[in-house]
Protein backbone atom coordinates (compact mmCIF):
# COMPACT_ATOMS: atom_id res chain seq x y z
CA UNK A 1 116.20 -166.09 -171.43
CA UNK A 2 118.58 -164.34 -169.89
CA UNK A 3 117.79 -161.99 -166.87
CA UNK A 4 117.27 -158.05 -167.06
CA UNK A 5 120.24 -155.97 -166.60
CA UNK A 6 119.71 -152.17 -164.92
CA UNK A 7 119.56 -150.81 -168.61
CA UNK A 8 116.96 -153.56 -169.71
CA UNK A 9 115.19 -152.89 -165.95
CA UNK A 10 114.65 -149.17 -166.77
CA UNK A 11 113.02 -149.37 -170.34
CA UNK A 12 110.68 -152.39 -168.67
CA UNK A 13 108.82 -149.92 -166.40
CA UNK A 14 110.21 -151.19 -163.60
CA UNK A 15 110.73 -148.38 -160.71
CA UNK A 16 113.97 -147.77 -158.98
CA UNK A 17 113.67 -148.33 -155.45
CA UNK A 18 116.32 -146.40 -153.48
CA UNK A 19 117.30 -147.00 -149.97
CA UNK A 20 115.53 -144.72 -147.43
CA UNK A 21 118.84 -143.67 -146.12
CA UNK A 22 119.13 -141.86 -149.42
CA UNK A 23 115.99 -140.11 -148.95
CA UNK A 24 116.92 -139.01 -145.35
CA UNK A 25 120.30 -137.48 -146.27
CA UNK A 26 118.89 -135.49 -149.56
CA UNK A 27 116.22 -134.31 -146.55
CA UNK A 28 118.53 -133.27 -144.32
CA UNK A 29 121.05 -131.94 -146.79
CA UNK A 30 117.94 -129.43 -148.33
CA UNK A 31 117.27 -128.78 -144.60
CA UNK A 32 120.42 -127.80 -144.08
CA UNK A 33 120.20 -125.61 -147.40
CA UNK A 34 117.11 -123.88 -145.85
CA UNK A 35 118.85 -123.27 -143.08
CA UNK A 36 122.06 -121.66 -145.25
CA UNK A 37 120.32 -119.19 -147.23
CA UNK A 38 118.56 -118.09 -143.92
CA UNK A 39 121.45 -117.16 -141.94
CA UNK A 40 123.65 -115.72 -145.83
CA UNK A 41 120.48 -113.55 -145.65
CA UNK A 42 121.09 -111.75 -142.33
CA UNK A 43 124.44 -110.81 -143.62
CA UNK A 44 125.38 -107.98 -146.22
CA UNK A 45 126.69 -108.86 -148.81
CA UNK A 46 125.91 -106.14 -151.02
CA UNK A 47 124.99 -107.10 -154.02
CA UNK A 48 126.28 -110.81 -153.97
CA UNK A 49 122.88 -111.61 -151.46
CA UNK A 50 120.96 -112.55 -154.68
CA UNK A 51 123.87 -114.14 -155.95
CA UNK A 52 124.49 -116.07 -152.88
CA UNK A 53 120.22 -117.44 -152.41
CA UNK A 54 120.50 -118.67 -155.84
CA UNK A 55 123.29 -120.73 -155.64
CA UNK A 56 122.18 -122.27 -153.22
CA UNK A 57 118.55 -122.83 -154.53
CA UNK A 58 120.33 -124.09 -157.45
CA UNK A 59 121.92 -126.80 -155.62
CA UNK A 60 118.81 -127.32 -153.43
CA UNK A 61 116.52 -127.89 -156.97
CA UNK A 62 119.47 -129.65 -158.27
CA UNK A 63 118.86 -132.23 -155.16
CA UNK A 64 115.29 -132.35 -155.81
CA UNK A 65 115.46 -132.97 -159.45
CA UNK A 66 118.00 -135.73 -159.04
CA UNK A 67 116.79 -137.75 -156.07
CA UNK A 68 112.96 -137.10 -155.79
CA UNK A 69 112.61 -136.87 -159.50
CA UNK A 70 114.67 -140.23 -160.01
CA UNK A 71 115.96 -138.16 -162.97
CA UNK A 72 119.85 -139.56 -161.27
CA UNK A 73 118.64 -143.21 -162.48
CA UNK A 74 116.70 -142.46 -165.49
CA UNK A 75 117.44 -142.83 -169.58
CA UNK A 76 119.58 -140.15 -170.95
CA UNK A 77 117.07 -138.59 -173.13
CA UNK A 78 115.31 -138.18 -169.77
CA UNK A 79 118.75 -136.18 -168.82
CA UNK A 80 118.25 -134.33 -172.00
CA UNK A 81 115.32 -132.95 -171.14
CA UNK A 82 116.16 -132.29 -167.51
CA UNK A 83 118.76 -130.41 -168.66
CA UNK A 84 117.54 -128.43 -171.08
CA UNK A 85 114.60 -127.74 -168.67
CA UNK A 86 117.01 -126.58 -165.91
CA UNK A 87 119.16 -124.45 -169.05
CA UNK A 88 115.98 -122.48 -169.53
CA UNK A 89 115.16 -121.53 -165.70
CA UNK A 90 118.86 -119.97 -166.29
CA UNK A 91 118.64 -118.03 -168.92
CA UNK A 92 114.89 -117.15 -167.51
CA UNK A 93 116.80 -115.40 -164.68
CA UNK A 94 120.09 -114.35 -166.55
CA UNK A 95 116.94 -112.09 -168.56
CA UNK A 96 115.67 -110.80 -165.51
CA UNK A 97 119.00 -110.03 -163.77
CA UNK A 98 120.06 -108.23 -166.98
CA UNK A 99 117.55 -106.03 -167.38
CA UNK A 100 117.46 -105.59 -163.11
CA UNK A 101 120.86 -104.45 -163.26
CA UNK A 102 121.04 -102.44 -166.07
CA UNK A 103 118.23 -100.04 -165.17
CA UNK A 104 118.87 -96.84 -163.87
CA UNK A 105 117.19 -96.34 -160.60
């Protein structure tokens, strides 16, 4: 028999063990992140602040999603979902944003 490739490894159940160097630099890179938005926040930007924060929370959840999540290593119908998961958030927030904007205050 023949031994498991990566593609045969991931339908067996088998978990994907990264090296902790990988989890120390998707740490320090969301640190990092944290530490962005933070200081984009104390300057104006008019309205490009909101803009700005989620960008960068996009990236940040991006990070998560691919990394902690192990979605980076997983099945593409995994992917799929991901995706279509993260494509809602979007237009959850393109809504809002519309209707924010186009209100007269």
């Amino acid at each position: 028999m023949a031994p498991p490739t990566d593609s045969h490894a991931a339908h067996a159940g088998e978990p994907h063990v990264l090296p902790l160097s990988t989890y120390w630099g998707v740490f320090f890179a969301l640190v990092a992140g944290t530490i962005l938005t933070v200081w984009t926040a104390t300057i104006d930007l008019g309205a490009l602040n909101l803009i700005v924060a989620l960008v960068i929370a996009t990236i940040k959840a991006s990070l998560v999603i691919l990394f902690f999540m192990h979605v980076k290593y997983s099945s593409k119908l995994v992917w799929i979902f991901s995706a279509m998961g993260f494509f809602w958030v979007v237009l959850m927030f393109a809504f809002t944003l519309m209707d924010f904007y186009t209100r007269s205050w």
